[in-house]
C-alpha atoms as a PDB file:
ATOM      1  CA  UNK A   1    -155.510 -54.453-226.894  1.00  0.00           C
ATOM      2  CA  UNK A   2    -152.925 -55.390-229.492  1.00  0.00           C
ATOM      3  CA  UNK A   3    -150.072 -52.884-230.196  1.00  0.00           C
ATOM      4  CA  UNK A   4    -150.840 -51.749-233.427  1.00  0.00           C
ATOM      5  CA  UNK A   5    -154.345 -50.408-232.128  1.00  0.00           C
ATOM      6  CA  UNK A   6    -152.486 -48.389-228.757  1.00  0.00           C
ATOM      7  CA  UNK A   7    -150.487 -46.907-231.670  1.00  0.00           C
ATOM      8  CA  UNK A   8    -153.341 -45.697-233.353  1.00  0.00           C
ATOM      9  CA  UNK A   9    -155.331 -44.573-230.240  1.00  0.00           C
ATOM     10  CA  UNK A  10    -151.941 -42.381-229.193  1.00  0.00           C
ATOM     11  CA  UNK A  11    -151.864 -41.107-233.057  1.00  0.00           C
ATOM     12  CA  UNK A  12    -155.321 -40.082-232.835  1.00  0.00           C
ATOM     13  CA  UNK A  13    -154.912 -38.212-229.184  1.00  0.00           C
ATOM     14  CA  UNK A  14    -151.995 -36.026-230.836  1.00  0.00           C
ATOM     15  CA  UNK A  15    -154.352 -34.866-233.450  1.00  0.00           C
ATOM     16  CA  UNK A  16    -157.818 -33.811-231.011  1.00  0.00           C
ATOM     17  CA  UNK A  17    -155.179 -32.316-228.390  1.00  0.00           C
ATOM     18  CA  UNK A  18    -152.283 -31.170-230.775  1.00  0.00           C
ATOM     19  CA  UNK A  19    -150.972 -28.375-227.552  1.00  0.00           C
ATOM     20  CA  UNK A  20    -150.632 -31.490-224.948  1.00  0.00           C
ATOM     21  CA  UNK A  21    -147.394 -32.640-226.701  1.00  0.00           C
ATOM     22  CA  UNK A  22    -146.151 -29.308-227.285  1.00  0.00           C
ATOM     23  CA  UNK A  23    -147.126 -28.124-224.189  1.00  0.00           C
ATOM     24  CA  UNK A  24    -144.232 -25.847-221.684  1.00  0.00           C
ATOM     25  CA  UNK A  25    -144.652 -26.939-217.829  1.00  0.00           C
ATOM     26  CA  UNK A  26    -143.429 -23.569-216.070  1.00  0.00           C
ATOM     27  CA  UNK A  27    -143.226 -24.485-212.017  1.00  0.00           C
ATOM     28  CA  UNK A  28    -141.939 -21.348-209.983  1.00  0.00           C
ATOM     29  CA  UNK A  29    -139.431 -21.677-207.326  1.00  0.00           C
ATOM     30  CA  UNK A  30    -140.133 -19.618-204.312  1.00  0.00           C
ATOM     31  CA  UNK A  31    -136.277 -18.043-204.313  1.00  0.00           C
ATOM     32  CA  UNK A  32    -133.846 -18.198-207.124  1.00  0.00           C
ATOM     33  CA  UNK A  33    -129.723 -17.185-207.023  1.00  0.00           C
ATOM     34  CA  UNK A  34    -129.063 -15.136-209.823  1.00  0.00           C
ATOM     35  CA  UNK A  35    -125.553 -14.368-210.992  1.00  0.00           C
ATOM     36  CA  UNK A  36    -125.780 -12.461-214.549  1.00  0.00           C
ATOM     37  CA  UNK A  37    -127.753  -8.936-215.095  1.00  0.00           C
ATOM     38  CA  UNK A  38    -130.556 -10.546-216.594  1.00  0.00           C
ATOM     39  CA  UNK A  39    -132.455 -13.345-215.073  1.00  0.00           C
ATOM     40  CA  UNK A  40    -133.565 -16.435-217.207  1.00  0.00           C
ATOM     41  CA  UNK A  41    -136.382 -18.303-217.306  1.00  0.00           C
ATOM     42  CA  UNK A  42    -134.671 -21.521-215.750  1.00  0.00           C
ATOM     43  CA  UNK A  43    -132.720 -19.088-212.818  1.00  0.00           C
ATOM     44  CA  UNK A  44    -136.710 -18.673-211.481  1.00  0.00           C
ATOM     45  CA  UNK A  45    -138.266 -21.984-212.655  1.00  0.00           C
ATOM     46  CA  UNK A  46    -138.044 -25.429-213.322  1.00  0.00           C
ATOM     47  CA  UNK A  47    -139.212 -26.481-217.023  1.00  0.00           C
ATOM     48  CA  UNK A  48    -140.699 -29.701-218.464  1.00  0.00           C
ATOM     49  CA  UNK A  49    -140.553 -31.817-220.584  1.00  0.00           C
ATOM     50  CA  UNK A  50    -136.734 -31.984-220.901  1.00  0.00           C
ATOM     51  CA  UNK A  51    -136.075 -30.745-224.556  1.00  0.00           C
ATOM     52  CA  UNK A  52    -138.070 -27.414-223.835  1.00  0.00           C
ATOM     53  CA  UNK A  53    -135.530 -27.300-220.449  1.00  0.00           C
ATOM     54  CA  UNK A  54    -132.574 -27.061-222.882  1.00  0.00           C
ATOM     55  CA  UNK A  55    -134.448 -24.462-225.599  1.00  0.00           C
ATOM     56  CA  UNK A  56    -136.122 -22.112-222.972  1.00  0.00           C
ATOM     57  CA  UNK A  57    -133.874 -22.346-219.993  1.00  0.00           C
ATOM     58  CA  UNK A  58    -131.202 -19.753-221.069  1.00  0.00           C
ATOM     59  CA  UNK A  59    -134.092 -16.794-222.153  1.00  0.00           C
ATOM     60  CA  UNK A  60    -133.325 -13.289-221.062  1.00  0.00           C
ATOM     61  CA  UNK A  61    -136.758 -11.826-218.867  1.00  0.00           C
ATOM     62  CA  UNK A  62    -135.652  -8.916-216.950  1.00  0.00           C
ATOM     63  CA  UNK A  63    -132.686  -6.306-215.062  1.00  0.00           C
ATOM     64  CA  UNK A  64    -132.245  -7.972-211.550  1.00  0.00           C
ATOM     65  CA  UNK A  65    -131.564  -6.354-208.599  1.00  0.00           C
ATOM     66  CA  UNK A  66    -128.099  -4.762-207.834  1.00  0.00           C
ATOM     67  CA  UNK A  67    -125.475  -7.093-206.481  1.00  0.00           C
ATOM     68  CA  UNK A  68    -126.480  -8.217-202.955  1.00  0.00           C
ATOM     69  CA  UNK A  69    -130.058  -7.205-203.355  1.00  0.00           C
ATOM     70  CA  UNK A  70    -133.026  -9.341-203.057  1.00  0.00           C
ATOM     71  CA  UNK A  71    -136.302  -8.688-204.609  1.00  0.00           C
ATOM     72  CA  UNK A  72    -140.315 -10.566-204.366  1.00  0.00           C
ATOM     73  CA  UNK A  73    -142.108 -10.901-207.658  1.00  0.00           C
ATOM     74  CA  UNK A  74    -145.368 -11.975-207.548  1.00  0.00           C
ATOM     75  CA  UNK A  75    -146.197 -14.939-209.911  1.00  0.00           C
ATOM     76  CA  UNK A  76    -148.199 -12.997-212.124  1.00  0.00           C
ATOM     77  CA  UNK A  77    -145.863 -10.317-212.676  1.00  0.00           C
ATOM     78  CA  UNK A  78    -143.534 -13.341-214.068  1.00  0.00           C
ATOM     79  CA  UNK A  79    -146.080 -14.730-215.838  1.00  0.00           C
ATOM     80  CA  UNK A  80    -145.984 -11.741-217.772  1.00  0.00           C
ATOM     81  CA  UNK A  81    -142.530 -11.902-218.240  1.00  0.00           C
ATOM     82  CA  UNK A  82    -142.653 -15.331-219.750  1.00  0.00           C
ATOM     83  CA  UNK A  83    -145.637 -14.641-221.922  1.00  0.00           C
ATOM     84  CA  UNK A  84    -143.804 -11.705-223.675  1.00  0.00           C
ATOM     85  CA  UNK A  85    -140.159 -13.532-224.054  1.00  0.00           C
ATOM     86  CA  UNK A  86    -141.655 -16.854-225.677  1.00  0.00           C
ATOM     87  CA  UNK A  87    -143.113 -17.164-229.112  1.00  0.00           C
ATOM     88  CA  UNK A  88    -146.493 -16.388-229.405  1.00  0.00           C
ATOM     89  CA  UNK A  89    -148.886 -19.073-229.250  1.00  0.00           C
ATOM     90  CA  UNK A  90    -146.463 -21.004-227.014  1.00  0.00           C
ATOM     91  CA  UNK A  91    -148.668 -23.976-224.943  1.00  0.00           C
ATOM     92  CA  UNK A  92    -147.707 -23.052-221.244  1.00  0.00           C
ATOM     93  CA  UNK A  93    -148.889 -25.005-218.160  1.00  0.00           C
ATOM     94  CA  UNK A  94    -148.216 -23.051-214.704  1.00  0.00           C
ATOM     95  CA  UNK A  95    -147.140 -24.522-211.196  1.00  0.00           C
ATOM     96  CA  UNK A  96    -144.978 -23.909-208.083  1.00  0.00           C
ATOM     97  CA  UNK A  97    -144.535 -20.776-205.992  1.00  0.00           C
ATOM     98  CA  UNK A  98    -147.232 -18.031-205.732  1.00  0.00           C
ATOM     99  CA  UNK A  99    -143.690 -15.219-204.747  1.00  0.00           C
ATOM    100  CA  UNK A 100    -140.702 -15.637-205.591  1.00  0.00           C
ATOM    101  CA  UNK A 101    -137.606 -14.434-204.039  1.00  0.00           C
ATOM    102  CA  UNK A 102    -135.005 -13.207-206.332  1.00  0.00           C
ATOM    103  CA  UNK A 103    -131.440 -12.599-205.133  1.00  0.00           C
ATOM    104  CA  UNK A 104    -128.221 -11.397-207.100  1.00  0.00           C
ATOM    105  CA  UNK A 105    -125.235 -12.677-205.847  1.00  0.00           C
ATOM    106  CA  UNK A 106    -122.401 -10.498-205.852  1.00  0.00           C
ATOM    107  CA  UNK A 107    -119.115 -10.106-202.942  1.00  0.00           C
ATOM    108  CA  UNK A 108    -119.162  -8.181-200.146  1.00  0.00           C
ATOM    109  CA  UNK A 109    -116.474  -5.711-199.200  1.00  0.00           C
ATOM    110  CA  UNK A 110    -117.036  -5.127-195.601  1.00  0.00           C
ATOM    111  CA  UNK A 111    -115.550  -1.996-193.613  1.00  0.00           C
ATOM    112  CA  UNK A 112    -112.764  -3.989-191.863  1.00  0.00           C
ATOM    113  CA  UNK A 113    -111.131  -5.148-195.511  1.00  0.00           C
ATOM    114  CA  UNK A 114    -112.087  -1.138-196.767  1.00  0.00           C
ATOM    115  CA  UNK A 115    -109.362  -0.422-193.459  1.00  0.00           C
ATOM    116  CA  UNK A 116    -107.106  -2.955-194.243  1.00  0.00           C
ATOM    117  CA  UNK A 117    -106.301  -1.709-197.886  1.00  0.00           C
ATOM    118  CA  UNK A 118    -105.719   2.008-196.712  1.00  0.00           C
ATOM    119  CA  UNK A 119    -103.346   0.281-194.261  1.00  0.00           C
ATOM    120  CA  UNK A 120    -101.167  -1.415-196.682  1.00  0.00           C
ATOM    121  CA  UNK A 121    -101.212   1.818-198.763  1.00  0.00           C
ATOM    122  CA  UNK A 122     -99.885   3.765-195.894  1.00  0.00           C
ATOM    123  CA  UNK A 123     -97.340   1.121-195.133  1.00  0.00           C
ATOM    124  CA  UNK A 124     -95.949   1.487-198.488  1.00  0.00           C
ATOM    125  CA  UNK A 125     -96.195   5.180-198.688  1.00  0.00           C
ATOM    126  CA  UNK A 126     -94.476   5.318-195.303  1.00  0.00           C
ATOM    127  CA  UNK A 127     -91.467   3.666-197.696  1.00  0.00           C
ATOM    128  CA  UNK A 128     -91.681   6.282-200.230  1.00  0.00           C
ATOM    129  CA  UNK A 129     -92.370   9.433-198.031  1.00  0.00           C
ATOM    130  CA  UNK A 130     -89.244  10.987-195.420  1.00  0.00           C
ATOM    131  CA  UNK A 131     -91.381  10.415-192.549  1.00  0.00           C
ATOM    132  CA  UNK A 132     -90.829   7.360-189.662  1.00  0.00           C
ATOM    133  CA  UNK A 133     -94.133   6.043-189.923  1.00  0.00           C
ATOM    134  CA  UNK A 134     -97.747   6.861-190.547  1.00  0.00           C
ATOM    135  CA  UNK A 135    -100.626   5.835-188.172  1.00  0.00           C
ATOM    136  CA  UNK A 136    -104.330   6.365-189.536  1.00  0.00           C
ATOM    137  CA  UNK A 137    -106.977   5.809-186.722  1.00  0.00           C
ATOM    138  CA  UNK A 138    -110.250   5.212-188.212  1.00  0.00           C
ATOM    139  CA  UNK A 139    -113.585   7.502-186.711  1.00  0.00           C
ATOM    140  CA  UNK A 140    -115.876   4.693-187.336  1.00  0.00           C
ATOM    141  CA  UNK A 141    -115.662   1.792-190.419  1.00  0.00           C
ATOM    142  CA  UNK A 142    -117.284   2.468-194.211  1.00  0.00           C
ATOM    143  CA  UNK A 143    -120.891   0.361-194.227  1.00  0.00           C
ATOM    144  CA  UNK A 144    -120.085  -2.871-196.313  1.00  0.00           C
ATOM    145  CA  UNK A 145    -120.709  -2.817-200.340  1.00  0.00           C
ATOM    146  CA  UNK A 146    -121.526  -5.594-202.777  1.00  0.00           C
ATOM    147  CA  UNK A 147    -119.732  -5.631-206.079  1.00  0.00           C
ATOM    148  CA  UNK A 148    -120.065  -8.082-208.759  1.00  0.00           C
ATOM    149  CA  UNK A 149    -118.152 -11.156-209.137  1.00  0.00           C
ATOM    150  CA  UNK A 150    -114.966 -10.696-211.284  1.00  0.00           C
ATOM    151  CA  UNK A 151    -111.609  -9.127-211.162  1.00  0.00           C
ATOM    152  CA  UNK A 152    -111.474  -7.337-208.308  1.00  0.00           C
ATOM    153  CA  UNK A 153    -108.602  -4.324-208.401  1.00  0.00           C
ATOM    154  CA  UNK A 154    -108.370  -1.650-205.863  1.00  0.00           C
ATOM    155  CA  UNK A 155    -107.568   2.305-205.561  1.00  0.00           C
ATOM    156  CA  UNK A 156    -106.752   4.571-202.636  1.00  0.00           C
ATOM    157  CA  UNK A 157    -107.233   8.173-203.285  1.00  0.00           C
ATOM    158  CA  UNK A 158    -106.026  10.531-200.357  1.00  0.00           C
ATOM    159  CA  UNK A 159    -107.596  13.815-199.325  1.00  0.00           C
ATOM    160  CA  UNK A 160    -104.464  15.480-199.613  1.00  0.00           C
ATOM    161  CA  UNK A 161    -102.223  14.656-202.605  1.00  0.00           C
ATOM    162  CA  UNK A 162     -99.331  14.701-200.045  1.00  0.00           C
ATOM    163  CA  UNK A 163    -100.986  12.127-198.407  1.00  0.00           C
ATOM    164  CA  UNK A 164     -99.816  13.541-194.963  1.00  0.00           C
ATOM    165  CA  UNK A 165    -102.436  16.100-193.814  1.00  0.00           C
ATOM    166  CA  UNK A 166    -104.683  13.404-195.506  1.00  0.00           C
ATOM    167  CA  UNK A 167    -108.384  13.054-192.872  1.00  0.00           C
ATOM    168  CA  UNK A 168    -109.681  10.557-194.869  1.00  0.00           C
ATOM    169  CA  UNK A 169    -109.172   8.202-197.435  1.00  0.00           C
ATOM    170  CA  UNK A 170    -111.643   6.862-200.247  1.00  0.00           C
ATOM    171  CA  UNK A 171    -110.891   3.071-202.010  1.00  0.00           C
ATOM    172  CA  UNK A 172    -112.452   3.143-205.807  1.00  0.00           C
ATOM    173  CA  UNK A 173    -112.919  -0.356-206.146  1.00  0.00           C
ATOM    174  CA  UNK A 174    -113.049  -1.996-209.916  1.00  0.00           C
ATOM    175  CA  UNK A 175    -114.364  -5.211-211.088  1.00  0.00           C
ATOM    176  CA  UNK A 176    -113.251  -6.580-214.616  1.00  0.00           C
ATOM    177  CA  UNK A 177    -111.820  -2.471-214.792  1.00  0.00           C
ATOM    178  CA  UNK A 178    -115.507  -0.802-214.011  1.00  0.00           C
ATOM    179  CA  UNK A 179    -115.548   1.385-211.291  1.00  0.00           C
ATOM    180  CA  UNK A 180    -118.480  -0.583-208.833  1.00  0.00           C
ATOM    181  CA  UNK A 181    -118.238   1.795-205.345  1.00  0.00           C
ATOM    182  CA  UNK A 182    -115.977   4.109-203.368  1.00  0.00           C
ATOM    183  CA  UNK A 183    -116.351   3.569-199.888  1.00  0.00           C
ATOM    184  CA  UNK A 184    -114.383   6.421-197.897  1.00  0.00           C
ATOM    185  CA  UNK A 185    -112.631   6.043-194.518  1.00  0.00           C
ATOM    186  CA  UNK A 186    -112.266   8.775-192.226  1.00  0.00           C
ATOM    187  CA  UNK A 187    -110.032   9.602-189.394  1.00  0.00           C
ATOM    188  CA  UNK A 188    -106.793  10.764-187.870  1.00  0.00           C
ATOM    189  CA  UNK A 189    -103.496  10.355-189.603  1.00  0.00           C
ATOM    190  CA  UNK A 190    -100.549  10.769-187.572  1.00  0.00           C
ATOM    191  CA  UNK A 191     -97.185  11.199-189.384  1.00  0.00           C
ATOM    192  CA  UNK A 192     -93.875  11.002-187.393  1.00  0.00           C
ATOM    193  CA  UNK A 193     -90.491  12.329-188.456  1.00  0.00           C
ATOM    194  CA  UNK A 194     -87.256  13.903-187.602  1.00  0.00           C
ATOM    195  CA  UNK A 195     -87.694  17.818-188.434  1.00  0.00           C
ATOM    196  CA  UNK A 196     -86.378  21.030-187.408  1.00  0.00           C
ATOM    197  CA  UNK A 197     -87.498  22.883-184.279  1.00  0.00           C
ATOM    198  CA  UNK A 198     -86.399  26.786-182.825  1.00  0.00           C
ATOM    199  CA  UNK A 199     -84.320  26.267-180.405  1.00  0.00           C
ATOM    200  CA  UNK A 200     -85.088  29.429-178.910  1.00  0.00           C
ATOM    201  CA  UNK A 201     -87.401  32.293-179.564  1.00  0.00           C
ATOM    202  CA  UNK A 202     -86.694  34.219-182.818  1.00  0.00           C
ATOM    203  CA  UNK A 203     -87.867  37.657-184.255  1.00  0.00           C
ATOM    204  CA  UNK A 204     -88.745  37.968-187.451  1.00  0.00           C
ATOM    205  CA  UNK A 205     -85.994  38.606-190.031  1.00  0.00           C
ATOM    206  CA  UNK A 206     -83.413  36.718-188.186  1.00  0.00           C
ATOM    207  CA  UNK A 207     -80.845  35.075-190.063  1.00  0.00           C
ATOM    208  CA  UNK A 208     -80.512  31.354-188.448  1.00  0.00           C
ATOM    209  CA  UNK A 209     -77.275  29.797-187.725  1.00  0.00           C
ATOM    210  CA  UNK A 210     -76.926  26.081-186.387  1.00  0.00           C
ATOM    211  CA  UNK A 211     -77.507  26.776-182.905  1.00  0.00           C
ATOM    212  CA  UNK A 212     -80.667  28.155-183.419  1.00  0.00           C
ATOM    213  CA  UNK A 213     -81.948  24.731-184.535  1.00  0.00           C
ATOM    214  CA  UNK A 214     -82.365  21.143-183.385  1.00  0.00           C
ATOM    215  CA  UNK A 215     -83.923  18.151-184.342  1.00  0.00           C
ATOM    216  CA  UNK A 216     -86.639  16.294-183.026  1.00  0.00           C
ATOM    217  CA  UNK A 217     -89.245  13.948-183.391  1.00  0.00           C
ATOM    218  CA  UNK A 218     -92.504  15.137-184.281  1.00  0.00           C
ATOM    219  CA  UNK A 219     -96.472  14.615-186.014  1.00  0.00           C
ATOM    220  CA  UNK A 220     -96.192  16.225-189.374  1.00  0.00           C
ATOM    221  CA  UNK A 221     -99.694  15.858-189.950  1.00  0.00           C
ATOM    222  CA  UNK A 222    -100.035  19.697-189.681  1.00  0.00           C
ATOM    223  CA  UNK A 223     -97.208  20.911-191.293  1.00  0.00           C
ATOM    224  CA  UNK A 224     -97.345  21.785-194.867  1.00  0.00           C
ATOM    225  CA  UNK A 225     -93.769  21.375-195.594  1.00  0.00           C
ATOM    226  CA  UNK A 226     -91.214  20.890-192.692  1.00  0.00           C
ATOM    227  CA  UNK A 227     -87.625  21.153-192.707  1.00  0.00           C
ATOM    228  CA  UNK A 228     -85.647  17.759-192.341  1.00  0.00           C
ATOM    229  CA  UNK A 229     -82.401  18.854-191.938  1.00  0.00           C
ATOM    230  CA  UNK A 230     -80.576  21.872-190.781  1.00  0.00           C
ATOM    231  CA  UNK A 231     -78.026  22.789-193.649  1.00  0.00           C
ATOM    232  CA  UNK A 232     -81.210  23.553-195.336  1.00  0.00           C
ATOM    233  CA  UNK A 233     -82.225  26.188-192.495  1.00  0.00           C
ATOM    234  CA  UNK A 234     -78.474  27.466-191.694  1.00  0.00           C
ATOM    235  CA  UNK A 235     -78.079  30.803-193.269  1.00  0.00           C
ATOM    236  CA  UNK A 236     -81.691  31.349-194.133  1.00  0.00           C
ATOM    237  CA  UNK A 237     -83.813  34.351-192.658  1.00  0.00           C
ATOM    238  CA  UNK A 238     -87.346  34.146-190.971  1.00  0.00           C
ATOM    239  CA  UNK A 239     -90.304  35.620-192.748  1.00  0.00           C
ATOM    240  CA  UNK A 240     -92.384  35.715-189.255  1.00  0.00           C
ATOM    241  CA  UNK A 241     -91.672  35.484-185.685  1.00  0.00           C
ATOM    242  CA  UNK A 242     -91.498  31.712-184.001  1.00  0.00           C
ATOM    243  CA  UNK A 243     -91.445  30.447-180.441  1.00  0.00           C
ATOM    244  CA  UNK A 244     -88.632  27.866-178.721  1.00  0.00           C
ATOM    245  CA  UNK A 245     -90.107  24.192-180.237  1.00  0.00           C
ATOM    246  CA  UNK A 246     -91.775  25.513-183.484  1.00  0.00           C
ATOM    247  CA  UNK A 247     -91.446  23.248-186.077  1.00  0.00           C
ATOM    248  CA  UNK A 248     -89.783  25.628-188.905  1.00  0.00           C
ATOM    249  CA  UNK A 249     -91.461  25.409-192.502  1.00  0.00           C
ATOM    250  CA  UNK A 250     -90.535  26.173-195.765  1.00  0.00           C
ATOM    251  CA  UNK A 251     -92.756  28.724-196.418  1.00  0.00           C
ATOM    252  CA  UNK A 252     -91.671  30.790-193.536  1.00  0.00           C
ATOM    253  CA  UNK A 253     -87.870  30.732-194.713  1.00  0.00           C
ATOM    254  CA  UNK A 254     -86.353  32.819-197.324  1.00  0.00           C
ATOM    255  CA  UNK A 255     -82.817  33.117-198.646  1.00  0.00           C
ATOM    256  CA  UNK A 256     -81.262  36.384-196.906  1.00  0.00           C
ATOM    257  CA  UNK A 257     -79.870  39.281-199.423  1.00  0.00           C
ATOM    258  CA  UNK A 258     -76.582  38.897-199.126  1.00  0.00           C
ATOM    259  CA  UNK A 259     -75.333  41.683-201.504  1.00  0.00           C
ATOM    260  CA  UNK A 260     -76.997  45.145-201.849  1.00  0.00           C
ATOM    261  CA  UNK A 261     -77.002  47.283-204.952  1.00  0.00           C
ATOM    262  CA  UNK A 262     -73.865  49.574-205.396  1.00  0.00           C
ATOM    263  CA  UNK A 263     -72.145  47.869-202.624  1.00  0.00           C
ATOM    264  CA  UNK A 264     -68.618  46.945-202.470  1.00  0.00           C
ATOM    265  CA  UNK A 265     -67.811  43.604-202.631  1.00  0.00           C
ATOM    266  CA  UNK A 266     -64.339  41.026-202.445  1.00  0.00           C
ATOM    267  CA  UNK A 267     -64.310  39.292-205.353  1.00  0.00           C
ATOM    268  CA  UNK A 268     -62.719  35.891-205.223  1.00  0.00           C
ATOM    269  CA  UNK A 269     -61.142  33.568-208.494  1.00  0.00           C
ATOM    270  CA  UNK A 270     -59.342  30.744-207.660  1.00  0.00           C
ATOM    271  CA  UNK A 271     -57.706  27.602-209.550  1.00  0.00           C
ATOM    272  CA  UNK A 272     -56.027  24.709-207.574  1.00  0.00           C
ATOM    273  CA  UNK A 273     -54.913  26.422-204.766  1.00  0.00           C
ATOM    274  CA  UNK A 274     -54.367  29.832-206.290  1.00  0.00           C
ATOM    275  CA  UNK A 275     -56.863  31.845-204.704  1.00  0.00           C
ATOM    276  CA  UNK A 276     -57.102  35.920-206.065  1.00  0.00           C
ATOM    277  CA  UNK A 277     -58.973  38.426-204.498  1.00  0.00           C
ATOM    278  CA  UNK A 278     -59.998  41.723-205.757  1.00  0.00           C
ATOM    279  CA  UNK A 279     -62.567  44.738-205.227  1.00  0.00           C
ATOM    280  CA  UNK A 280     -65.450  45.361-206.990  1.00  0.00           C
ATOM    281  CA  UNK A 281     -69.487  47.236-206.929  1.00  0.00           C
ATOM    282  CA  UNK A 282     -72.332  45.061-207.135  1.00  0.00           C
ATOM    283  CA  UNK A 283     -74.525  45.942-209.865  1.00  0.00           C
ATOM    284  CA  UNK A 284     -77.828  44.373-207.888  1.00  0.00           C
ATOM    285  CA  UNK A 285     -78.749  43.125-205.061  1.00  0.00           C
ATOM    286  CA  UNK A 286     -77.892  38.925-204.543  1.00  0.00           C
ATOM    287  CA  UNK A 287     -79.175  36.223-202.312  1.00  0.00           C
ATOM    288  CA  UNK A 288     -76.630  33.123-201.737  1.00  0.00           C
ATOM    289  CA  UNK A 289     -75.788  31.741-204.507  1.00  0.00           C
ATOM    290  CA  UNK A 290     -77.721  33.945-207.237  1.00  0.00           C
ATOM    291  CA  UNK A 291     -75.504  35.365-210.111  1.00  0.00           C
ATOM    292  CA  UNK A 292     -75.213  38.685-210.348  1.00  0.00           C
ATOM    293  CA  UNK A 293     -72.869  41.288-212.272  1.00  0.00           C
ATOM    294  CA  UNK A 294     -70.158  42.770-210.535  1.00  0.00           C
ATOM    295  CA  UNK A 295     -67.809  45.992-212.244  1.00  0.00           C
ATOM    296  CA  UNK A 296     -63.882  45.033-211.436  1.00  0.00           C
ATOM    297  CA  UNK A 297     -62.837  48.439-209.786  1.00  0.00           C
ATOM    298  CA  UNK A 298     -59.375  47.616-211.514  1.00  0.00           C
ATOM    299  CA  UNK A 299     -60.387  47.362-215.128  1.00  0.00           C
ATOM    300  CA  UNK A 300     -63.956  48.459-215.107  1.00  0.00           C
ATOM    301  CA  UNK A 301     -64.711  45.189-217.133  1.00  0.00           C
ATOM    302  CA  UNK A 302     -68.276  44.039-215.772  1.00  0.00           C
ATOM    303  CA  UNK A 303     -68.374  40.365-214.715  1.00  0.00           C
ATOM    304  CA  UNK A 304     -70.919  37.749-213.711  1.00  0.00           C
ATOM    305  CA  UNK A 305     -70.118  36.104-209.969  1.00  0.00           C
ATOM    306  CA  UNK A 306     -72.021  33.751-207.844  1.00  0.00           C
ATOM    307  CA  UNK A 307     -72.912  35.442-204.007  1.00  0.00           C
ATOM    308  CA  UNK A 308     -71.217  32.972-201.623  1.00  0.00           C
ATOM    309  CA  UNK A 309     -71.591  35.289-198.301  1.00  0.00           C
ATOM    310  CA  UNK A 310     -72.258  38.652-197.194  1.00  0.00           C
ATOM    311  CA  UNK A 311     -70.201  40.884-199.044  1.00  0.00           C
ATOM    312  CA  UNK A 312     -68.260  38.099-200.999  1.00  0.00           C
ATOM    313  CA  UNK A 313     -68.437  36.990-204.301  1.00  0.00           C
ATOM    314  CA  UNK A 314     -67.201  34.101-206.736  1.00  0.00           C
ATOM    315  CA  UNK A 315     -65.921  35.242-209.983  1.00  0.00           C
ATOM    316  CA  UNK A 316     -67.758  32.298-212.509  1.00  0.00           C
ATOM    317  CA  UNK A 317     -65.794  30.951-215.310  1.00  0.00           C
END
């Protein structure tokens, strides 16, 4: 058979069969790794002849699973698929897998990195906050999440905005800036710092002085807002009744009146070390260091002087 008559005989096929040159093989693998939100027709398949590999492999089907998720699809369910994304009339020959396994990858975030990132957050609040040291105990470990591949950024949100009191702690993790899950850790959170403690048992009312108070080492985890140091308690007056080792709080502290209403007070001016004294009536009650007015018994001039102890006041200039 010369050449010029195979020619012809090739010719002639193309125009009885015209779909057998234009025809799509479509052969189904039986899993396919899927990275994007949509699978495409060459993530589930392998294509033939060549040219219709690079046309038809990048086409859109369908929403794949979440991140981490696999999913079976029967072959006639992709058949479908295929059929509806192509151009109509499209010559398709079918082959390969009868299910297919679909899988989207994503990264997994497993409990014991969800612990280590509330960690270093309470390592560097420990810096930040006046306590010694923080210790969280986890109850149990967050179940591990899948998030999609990307730029992974992190967020630990506290229970308690103080962070101490705090029983558990929940990590908003982002990828590319969209929120993807929140695991939550829960526990105990022990927070250790110098505070002050009664010394002894105290009535309500009573004014403290230093040797009602030490210092000592203790879990603040309970506390809502301890004292750290004692010139803050010195001088103050108890609004309840506490027992040798309490740790004293703000809340249970107020400022002592100092100065009552129409009492009779030693008023005090000085410059350098000219100090001058002189009698006058409080014209309302004071706590230390609140203003108040005060009429000069001398020259019935009213002035304004800071409280600075019971019965004594600072003429302000």
């Amino acid at each position: 058979m010369t050449i010029f008559r195979l020619v012809c005989i090739c010719l002639l096929a193309a125009l009885i069969w015209p779909g057998s040159a234009r025809a799509l093989e479509v052969s189904f693998k039986s899993q396919a790794e899927v990275r994007g939100e949509m699978i495409t027709l060459g993530e589930i398949a392998s294509l033939k002849p060549q040219s219709a590999a690079r046309k038809h492999a990048d086409l859109p089907l369908f929403q794949v699973p979440r991140e981490g998720r696999s999913k079976v699809y029967s072959a006639s369910t992709l058949k479908a698929y295929v059929l509806d994304a192509l151009p109509r009339g499209t010559d398709i020959s079918w082959a390969g897998a009868g299910k297919i396994a679909v899988r989207r990858e994503g990264r997994l975030i497993k409990g014991e990195r969800v612990e280590e990132i509330v960690q270093e957050y309470l390592r560097q609040k420990s810096r930040e906050l006046p306590v010694e040291s923080l210790a969280f105990t986890p109850d149990s470990l967050p179940d591990p999440v899948t998030v999609p591949r990307g730029n992974l950024e992190h967020e630990v949100i506290p229970s308690n905005d103080r962070v101490i009191g705090s029983r558990y702690f929940t990590v908003r993790l982002r990828v590319d800036g969209k929120l993807e899950a929140n695991p939550t850790l829960r526990g105990r959170l022990e927070a250790t710092a110098p505070v002050v403690v009664a010394s002894r048992d105290m009535n309500r009312s009573t004014v403290l002085s230093a040797r009602d108070l030490e210092v000592e080492k203790r879990d603040i985890t309970r506390s809502d807002d301890p004292l750290l140091g004692k010139r803050k308690a010195a001088g103050m007056r108890l609004k309840r009744s506490v027992r040798s080792g309490d740790i004293l709080e703000r809340r249970n502290l107020a400022r002592p009146t100092l100065v009552q209403r129409g009492e009779v007070v030693t008023m005090e001016a000085s410059k350098g070390r000219l100090l001058l004294t002189a009698k006058g009536v409080a014209r309302s009650r004071g706590k230390m260091g609140e203003t108040i007015k005060v009429r000069n018994t001398g020259s019935q001039r009213e002035i304004l002087c800071k409280v600075v102890g019971s019965g004594r006041v600072r003429v302000e200039f």
